[in-house]
PDB file of N, CA and C in Angstrom:
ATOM      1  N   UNK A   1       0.848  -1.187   0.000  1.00  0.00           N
ATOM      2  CA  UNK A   1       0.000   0.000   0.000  1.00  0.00           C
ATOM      3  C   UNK A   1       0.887   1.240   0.000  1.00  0.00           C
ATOM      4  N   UNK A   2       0.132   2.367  -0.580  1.00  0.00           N
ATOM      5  CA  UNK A   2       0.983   3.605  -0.316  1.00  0.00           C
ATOM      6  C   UNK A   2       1.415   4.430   0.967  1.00  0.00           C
ATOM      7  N   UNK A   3       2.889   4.452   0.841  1.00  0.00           N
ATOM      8  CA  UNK A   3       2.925   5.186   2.337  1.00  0.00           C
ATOM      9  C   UNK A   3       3.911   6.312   1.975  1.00  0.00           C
ATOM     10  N   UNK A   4       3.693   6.846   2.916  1.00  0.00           N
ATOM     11  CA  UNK A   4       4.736   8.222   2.841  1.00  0.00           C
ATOM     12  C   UNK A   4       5.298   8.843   4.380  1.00  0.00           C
ATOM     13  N   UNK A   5       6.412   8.828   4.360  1.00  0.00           N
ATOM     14  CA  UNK A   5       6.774   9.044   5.810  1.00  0.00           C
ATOM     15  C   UNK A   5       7.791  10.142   5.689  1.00  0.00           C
ATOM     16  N   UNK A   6       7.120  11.241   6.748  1.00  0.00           N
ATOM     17  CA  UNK A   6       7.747  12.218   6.817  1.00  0.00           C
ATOM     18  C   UNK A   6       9.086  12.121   8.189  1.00  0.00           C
ATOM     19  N   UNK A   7      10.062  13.199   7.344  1.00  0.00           N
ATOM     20  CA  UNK A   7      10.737  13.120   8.794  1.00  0.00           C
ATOM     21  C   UNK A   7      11.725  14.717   8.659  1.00  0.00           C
ATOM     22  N   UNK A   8      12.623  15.370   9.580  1.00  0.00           N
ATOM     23  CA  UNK A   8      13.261  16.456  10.030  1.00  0.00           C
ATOM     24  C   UNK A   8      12.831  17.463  10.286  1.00  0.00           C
ATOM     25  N   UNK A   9      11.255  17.540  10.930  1.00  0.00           N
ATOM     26  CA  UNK A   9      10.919  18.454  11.516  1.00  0.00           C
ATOM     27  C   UNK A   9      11.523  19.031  13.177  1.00  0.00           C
ATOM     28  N   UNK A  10      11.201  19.770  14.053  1.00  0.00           N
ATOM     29  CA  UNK A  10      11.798  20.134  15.070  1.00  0.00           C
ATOM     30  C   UNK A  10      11.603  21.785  15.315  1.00  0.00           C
ATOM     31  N   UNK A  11      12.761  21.994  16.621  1.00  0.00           N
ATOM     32  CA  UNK A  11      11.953  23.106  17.042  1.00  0.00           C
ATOM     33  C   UNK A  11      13.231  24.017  16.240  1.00  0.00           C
ATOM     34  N   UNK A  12      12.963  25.299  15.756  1.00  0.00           N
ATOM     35  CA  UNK A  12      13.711  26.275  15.346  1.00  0.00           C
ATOM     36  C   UNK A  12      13.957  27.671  15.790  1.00  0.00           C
ATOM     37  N   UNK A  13      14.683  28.601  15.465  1.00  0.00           N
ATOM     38  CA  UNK A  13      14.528  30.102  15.725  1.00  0.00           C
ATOM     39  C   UNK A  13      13.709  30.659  14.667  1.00  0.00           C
ATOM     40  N   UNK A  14      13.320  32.270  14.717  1.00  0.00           N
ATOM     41  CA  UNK A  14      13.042  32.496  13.563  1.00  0.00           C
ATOM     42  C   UNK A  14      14.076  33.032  12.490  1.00  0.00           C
ATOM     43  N   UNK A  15      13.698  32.789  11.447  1.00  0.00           N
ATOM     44  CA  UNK A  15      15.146  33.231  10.603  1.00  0.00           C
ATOM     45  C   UNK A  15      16.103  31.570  10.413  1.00  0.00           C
ATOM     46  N   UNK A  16      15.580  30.562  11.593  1.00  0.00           N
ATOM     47  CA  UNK A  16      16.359  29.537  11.224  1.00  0.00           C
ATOM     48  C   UNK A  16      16.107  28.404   9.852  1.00  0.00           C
ATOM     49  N   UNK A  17      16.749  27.411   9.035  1.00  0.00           N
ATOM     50  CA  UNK A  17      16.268  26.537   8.476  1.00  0.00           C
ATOM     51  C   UNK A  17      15.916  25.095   8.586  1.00  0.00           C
ATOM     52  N   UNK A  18      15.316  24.625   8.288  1.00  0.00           N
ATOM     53  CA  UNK A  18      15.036  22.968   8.628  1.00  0.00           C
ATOM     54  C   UNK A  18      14.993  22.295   7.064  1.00  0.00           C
ATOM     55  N   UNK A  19      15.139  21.284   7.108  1.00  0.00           N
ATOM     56  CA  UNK A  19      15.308  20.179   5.937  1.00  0.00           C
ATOM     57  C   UNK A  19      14.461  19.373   6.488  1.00  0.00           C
ATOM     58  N   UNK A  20      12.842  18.933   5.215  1.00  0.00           N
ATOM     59  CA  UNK A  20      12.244  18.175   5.631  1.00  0.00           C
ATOM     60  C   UNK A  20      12.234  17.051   4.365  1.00  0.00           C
ATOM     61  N   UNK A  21      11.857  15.969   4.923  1.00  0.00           N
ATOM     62  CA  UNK A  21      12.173  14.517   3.900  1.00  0.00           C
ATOM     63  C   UNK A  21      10.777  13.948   3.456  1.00  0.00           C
ATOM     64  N   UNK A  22      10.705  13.120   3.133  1.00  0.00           N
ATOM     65  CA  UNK A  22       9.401  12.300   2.667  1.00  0.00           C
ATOM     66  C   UNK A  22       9.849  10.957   1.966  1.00  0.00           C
ATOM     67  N   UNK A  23       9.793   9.760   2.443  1.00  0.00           N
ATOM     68  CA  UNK A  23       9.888   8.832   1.860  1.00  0.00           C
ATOM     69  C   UNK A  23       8.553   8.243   1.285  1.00  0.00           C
ATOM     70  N   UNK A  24       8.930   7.823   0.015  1.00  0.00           N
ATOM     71  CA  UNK A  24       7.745   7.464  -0.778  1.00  0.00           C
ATOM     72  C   UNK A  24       7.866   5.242  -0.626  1.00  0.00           C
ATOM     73  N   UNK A  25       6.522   5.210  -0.515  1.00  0.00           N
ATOM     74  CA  UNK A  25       6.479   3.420  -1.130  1.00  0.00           C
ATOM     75  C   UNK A  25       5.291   2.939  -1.247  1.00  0.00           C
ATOM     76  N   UNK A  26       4.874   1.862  -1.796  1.00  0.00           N
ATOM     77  CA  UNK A  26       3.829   1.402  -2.790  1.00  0.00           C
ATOM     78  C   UNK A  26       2.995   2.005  -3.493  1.00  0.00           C
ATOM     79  N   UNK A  27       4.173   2.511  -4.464  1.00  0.00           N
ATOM     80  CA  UNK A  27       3.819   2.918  -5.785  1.00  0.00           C
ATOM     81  C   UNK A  27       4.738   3.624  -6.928  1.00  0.00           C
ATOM     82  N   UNK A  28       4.295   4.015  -7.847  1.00  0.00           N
ATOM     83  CA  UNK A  28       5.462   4.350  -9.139  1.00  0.00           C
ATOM     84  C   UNK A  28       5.928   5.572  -9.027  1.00  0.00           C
ATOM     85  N   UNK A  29       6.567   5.812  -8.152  1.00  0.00           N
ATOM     86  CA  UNK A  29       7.059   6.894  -7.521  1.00  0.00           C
ATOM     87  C   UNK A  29       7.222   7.799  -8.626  1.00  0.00           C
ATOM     88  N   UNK A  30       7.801   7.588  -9.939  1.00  0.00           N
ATOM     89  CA  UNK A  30       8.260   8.599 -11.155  1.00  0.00           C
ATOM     90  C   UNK A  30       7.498   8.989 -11.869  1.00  0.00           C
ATOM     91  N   UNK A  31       5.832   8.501 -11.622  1.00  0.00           N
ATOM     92  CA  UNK A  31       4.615   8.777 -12.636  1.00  0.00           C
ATOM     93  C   UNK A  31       3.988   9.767 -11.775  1.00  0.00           C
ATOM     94  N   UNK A  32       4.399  10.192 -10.484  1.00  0.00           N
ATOM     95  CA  UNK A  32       3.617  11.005  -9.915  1.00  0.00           C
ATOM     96  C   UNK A  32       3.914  12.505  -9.119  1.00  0.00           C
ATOM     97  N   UNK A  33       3.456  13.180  -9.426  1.00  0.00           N
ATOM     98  CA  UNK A  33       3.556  14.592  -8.689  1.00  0.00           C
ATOM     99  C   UNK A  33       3.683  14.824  -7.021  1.00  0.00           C
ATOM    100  N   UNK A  34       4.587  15.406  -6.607  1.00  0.00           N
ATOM    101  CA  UNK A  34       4.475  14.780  -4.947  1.00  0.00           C
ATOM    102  C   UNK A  34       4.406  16.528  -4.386  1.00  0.00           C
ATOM    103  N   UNK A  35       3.613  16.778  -2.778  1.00  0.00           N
ATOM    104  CA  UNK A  35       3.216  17.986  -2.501  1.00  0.00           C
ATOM    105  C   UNK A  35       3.630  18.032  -1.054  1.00  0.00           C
ATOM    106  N   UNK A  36       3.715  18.921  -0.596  1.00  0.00           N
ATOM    107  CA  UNK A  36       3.912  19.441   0.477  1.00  0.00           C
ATOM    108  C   UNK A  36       2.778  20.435   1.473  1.00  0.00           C
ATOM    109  N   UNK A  37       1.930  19.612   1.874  1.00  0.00           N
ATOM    110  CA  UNK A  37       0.969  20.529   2.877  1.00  0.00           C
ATOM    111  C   UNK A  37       1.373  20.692   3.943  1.00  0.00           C
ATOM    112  N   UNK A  38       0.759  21.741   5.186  1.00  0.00           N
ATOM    113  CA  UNK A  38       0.503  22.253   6.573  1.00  0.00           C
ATOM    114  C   UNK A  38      -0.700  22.371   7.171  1.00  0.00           C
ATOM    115  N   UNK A  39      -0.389  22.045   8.213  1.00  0.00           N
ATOM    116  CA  UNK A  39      -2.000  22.250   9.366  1.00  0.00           C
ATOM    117  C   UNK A  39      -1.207  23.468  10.352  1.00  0.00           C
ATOM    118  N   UNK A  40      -1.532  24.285  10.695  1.00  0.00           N
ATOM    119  CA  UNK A  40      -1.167  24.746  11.949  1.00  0.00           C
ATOM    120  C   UNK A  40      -2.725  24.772  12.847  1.00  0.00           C
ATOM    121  N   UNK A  41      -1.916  25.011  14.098  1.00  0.00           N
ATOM    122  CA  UNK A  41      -3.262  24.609  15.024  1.00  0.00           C
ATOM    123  C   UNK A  41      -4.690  25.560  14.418  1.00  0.00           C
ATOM    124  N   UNK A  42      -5.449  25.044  14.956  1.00  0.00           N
ATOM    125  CA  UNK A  42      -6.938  25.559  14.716  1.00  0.00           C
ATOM    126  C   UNK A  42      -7.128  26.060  13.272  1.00  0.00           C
ATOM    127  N   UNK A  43      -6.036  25.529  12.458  1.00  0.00           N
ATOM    128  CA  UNK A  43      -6.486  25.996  10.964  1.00  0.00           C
ATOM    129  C   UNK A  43      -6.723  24.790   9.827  1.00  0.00           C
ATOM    130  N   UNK A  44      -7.202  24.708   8.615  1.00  0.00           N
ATOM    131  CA  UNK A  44      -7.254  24.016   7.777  1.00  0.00           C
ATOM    132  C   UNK A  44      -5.881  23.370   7.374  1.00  0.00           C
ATOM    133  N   UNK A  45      -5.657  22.293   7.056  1.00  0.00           N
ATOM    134  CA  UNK A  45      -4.338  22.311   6.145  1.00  0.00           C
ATOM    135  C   UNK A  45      -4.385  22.996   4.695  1.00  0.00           C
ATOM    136  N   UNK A  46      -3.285  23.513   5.041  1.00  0.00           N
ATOM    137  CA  UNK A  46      -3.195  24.211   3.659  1.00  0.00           C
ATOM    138  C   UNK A  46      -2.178  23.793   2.653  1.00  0.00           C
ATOM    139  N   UNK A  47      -2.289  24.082   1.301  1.00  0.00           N
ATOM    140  CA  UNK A  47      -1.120  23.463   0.109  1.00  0.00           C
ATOM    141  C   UNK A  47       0.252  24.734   0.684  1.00  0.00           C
ATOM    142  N   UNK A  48       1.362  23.798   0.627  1.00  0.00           N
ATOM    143  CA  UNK A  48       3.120  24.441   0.400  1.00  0.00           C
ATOM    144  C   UNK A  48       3.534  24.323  -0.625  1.00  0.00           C
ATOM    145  N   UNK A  49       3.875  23.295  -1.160  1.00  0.00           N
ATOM    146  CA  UNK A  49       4.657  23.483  -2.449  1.00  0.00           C
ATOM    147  C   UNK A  49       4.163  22.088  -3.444  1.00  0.00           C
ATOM    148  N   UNK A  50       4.583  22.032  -4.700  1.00  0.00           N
ATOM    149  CA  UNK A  50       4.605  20.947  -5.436  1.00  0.00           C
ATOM    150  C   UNK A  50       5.372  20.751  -6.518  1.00  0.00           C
ATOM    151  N   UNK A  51       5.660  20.097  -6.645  1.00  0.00           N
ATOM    152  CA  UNK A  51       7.034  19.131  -8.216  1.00  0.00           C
ATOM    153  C   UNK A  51       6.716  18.362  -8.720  1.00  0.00           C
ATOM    154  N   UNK A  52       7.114  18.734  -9.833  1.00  0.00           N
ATOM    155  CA  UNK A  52       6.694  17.681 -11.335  1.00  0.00           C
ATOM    156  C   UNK A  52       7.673  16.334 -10.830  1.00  0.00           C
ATOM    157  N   UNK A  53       6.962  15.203 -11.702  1.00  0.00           N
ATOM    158  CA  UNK A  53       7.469  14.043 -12.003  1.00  0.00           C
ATOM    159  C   UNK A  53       9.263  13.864 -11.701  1.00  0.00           C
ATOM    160  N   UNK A  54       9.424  14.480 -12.832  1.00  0.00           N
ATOM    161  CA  UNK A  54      11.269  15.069 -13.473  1.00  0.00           C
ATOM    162  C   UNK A  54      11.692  16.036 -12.616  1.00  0.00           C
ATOM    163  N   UNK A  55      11.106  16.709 -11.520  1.00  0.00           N
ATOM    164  CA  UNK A  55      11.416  17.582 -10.105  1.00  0.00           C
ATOM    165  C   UNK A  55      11.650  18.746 -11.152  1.00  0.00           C
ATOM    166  N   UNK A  56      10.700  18.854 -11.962  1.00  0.00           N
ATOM    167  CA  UNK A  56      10.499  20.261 -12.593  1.00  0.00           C
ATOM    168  C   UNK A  56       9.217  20.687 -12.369  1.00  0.00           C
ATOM    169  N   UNK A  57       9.050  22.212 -12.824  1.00  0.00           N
ATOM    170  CA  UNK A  57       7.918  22.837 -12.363  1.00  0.00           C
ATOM    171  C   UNK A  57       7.066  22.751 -11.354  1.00  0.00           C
ATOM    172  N   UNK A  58       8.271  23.474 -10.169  1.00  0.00           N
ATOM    173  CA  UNK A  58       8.127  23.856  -8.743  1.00  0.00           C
ATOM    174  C   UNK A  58       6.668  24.584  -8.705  1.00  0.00           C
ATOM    175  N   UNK A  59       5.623  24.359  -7.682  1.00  0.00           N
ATOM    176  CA  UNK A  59       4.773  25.558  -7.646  1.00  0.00           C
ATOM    177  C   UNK A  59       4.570  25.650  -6.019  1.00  0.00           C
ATOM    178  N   UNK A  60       4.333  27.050  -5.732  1.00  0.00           N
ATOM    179  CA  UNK A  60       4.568  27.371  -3.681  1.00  0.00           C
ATOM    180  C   UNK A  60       3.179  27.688  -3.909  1.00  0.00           C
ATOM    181  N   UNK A  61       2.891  27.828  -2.329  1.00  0.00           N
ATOM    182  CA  UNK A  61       2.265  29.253  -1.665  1.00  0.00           C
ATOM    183  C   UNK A  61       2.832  30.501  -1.704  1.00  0.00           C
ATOM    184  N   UNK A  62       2.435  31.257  -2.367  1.00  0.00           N
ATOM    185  CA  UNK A  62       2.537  33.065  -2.146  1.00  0.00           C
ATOM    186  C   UNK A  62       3.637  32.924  -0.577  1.00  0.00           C
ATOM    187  N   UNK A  63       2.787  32.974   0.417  1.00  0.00           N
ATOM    188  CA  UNK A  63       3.653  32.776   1.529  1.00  0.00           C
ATOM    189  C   UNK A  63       5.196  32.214   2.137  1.00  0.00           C
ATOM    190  N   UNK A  64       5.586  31.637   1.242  1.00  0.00           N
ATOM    191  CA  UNK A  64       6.143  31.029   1.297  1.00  0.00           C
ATOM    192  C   UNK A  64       7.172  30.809   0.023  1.00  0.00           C
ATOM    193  N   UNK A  65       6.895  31.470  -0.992  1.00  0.00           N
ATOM    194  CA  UNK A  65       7.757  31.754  -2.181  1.00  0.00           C
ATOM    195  C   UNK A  65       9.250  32.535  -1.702  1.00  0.00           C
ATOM    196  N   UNK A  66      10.051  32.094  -2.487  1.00  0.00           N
ATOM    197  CA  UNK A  66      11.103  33.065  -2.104  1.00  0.00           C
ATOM    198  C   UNK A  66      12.381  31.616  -0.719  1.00  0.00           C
ATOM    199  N   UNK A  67      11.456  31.537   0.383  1.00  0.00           N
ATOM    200  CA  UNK A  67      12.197  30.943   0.972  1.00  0.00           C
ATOM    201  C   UNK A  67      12.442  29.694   1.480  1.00  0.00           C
ATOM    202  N   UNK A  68      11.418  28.397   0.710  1.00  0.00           N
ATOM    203  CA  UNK A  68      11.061  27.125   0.676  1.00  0.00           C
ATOM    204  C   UNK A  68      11.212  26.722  -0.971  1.00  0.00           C
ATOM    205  N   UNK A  69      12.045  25.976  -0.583  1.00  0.00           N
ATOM    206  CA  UNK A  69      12.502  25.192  -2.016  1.00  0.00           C
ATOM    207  C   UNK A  69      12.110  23.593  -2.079  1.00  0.00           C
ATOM    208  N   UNK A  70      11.265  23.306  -2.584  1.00  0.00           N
ATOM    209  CA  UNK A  70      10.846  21.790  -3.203  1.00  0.00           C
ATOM    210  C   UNK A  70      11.866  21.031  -4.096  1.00  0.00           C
ATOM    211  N   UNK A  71      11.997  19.988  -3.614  1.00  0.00           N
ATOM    212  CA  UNK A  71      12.801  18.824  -4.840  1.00  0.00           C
ATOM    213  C   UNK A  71      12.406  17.203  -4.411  1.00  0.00           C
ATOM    214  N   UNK A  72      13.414  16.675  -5.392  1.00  0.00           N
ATOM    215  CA  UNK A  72      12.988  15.179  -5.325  1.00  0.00           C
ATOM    216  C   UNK A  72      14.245  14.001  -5.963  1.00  0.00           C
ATOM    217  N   UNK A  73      14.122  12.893  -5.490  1.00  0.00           N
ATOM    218  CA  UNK A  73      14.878  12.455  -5.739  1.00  0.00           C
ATOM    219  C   UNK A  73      14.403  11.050  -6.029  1.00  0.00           C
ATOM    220  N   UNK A  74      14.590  10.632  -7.129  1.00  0.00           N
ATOM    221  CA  UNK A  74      13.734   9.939  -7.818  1.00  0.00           C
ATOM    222  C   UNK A  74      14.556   7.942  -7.574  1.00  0.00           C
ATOM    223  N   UNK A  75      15.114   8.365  -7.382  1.00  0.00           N
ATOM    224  CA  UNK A  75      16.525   6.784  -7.627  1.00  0.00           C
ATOM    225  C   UNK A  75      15.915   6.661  -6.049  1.00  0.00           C
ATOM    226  N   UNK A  76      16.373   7.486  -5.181  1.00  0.00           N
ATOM    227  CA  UNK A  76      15.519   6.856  -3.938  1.00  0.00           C
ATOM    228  C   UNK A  76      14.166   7.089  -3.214  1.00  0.00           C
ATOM    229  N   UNK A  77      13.349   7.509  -3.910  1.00  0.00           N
ATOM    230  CA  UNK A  77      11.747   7.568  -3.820  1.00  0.00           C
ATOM    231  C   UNK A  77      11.728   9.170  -2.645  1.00  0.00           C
ATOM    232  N   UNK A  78      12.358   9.927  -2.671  1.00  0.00           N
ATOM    233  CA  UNK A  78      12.424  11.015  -1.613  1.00  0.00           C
ATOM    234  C   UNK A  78      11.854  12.306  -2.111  1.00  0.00           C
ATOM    235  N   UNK A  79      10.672  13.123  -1.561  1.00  0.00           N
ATOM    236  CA  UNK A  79      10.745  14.285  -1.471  1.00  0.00           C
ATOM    237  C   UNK A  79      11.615  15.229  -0.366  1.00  0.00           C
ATOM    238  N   UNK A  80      12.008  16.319  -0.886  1.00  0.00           N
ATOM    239  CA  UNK A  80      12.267  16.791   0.352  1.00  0.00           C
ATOM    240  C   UNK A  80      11.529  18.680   0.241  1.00  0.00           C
ATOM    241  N   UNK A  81      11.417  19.342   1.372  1.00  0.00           N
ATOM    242  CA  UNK A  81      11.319  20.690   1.412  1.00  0.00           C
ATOM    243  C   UNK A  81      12.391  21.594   2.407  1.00  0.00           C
ATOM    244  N   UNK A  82      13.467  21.972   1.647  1.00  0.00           N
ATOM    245  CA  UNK A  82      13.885  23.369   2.119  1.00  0.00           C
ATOM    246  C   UNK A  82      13.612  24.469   2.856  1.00  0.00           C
ATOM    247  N   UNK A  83      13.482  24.328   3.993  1.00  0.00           N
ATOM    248  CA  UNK A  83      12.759  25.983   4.393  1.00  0.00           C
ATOM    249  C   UNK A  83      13.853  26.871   5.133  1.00  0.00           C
ATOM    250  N   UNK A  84      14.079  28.068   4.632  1.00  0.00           N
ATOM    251  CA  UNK A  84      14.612  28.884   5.104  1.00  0.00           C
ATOM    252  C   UNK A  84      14.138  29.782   5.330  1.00  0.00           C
ATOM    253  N   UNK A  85      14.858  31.052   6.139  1.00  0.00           N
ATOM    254  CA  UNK A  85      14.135  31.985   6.831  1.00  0.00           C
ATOM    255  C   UNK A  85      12.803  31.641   6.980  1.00  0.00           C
ATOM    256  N   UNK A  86      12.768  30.890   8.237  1.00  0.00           N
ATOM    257  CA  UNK A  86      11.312  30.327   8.697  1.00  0.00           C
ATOM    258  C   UNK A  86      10.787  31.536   9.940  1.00  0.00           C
ATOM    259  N   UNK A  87       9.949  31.565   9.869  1.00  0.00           N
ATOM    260  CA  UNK A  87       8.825  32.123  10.631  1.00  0.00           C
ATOM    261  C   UNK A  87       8.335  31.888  11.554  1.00  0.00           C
ATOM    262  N   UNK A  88       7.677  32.816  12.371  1.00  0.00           N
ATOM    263  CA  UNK A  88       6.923  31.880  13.588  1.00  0.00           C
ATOM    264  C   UNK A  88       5.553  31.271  12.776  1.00  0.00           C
ATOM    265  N   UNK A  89       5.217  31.912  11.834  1.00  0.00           N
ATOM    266  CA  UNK A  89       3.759  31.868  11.336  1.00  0.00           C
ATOM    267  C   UNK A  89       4.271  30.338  10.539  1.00  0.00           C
ATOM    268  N   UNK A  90       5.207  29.481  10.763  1.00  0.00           N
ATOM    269  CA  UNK A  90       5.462  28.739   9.371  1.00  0.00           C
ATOM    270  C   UNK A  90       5.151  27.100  10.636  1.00  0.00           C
ATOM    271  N   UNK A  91       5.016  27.604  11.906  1.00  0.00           N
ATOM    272  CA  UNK A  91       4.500  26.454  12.895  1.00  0.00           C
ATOM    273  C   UNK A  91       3.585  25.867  12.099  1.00  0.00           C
ATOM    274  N   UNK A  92       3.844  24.264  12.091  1.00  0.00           N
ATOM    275  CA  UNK A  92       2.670  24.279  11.855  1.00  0.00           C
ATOM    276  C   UNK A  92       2.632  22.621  11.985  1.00  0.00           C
ATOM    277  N   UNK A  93       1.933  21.455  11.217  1.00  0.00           N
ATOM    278  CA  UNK A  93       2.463  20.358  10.930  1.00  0.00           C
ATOM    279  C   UNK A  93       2.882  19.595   9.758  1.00  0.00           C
ATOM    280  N   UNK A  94       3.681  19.646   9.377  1.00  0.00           N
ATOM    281  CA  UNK A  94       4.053  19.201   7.660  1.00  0.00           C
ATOM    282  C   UNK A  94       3.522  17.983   7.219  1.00  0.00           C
ATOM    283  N   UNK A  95       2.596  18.141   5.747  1.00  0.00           N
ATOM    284  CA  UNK A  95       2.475  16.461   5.359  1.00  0.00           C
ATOM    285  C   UNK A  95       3.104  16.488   3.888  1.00  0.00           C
ATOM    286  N   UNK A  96       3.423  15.158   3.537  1.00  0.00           N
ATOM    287  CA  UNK A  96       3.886  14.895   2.261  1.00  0.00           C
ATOM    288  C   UNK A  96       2.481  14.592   1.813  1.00  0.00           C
ATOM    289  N   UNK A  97       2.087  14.230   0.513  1.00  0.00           N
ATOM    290  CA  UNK A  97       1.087  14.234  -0.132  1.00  0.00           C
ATOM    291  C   UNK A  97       0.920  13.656  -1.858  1.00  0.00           C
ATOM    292  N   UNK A  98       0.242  12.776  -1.854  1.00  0.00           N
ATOM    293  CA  UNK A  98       0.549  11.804  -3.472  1.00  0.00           C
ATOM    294  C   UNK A  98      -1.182  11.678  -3.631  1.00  0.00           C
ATOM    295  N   UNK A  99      -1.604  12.224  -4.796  1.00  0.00           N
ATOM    296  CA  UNK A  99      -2.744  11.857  -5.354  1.00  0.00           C
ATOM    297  C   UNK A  99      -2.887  10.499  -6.616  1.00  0.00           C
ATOM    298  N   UNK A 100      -3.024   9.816  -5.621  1.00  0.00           N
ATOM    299  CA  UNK A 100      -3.132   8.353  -6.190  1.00  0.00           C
ATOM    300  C   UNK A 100      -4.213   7.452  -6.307  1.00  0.00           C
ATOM    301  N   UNK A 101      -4.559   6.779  -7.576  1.00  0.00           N
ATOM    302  CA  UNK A 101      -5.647   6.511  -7.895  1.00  0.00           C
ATOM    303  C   UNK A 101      -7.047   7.029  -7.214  1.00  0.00           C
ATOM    304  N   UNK A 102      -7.238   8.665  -7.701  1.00  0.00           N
ATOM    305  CA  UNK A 102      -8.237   9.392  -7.595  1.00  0.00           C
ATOM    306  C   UNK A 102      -8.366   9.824  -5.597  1.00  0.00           C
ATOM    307  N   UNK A 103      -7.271   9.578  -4.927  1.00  0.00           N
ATOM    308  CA  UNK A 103      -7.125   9.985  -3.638  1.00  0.00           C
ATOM    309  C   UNK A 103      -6.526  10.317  -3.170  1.00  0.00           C
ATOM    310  N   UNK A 104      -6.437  11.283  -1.965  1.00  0.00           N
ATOM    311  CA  UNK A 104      -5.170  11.809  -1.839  1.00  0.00           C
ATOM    312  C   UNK A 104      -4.700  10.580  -0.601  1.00  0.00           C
ATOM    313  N   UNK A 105      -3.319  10.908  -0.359  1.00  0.00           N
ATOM    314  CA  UNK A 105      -2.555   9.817   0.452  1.00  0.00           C
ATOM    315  C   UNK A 105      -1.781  10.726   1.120  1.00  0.00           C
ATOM    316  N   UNK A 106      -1.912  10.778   2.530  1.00  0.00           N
ATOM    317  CA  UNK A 106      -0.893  11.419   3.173  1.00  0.00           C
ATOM    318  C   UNK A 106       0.062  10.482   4.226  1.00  0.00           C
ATOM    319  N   UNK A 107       0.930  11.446   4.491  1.00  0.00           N
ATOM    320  CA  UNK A 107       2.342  10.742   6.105  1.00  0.00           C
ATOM    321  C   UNK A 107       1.482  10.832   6.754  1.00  0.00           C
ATOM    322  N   UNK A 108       1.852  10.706   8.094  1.00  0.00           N
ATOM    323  CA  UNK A 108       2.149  10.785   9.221  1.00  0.00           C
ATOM    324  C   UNK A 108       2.150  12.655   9.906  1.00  0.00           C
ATOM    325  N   UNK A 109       3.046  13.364   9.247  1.00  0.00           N
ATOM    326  CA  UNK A 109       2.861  14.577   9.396  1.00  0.00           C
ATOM    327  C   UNK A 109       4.634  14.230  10.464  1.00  0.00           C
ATOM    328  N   UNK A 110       5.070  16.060  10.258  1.00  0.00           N
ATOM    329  CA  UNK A 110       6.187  16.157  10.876  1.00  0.00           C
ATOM    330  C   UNK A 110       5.887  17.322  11.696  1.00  0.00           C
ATOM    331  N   UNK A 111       6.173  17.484  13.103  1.00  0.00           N
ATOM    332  CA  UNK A 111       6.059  18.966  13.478  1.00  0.00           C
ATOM    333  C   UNK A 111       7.625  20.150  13.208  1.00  0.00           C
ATOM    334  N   UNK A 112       7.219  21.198  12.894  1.00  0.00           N
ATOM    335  CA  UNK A 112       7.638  22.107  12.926  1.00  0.00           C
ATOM    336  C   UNK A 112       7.247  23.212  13.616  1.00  0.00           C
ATOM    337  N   UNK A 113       8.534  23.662  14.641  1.00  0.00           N
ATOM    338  CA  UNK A 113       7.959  24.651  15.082  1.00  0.00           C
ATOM    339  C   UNK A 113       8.965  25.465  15.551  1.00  0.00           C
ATOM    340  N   UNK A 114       8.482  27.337  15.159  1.00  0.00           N
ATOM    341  CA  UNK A 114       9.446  28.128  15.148  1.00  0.00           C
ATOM    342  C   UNK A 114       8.830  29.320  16.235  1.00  0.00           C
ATOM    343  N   UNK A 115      10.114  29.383  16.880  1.00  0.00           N
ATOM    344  CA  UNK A 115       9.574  30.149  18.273  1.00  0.00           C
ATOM    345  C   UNK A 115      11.641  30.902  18.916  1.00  0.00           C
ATOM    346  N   UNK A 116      11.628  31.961  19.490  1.00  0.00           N
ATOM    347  CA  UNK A 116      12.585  32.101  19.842  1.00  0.00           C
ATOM    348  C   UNK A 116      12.678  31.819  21.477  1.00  0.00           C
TER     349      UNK A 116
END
């Protein structure tokens, strides 16, 4: 079955960066588009970022443009997200995300959280 497991979340400063991962499995990891959502407390999850197949054609949140970089790594089934100059507003909980056969599939979720 499909799984996706997030991991390198933790606590930060603001202004600090974190490296977050996503391991991908059961499924064709190279036929599919992989995403990056957030929950922060009492809010909806919302979309972060997303990458093509070929880890081309990056697309963000407005919010978040500029200092979160999306990629992928295809030989070992990995997303990862970049975040720099993080925020307090960027608390939140990270999911990886694969829309697969007509559903979405999420991790586990990673926390992040930025506080001085």
């Amino acid at each position: 079955q499909v799984q996706l497991v997030e991991s390198g979340g933790g606590l930060v400063q603001p202004g600090g960066s974190l490296k977050l991962s996503c391991e991908a499995s059961g499924f064709t990891f190279t036929a599919y588009r992989m995403r990056w959502y957030r929950q922060a407390p009492g809010k909806e999850r919302e979309f972060v970022a997303r990458i093509g197949t070929l880890g081309d054609d990056p697309r963000y949140h407005d919010s978040v443009k500029g200092r979160f970089t999306i990629s992928r790594d295809n030989a070992k089934k990995l997303v990862y997200l970049q975040m720099n100059n993080l925020k307090p507003e960027d608390t939140a909980i990270y999911y990886c995300n694969v829309y697969w056969m007509n559903s979405d599939k999420w991790g586990q979720g990673t926390q992040v959280t930025v506080s001085s």
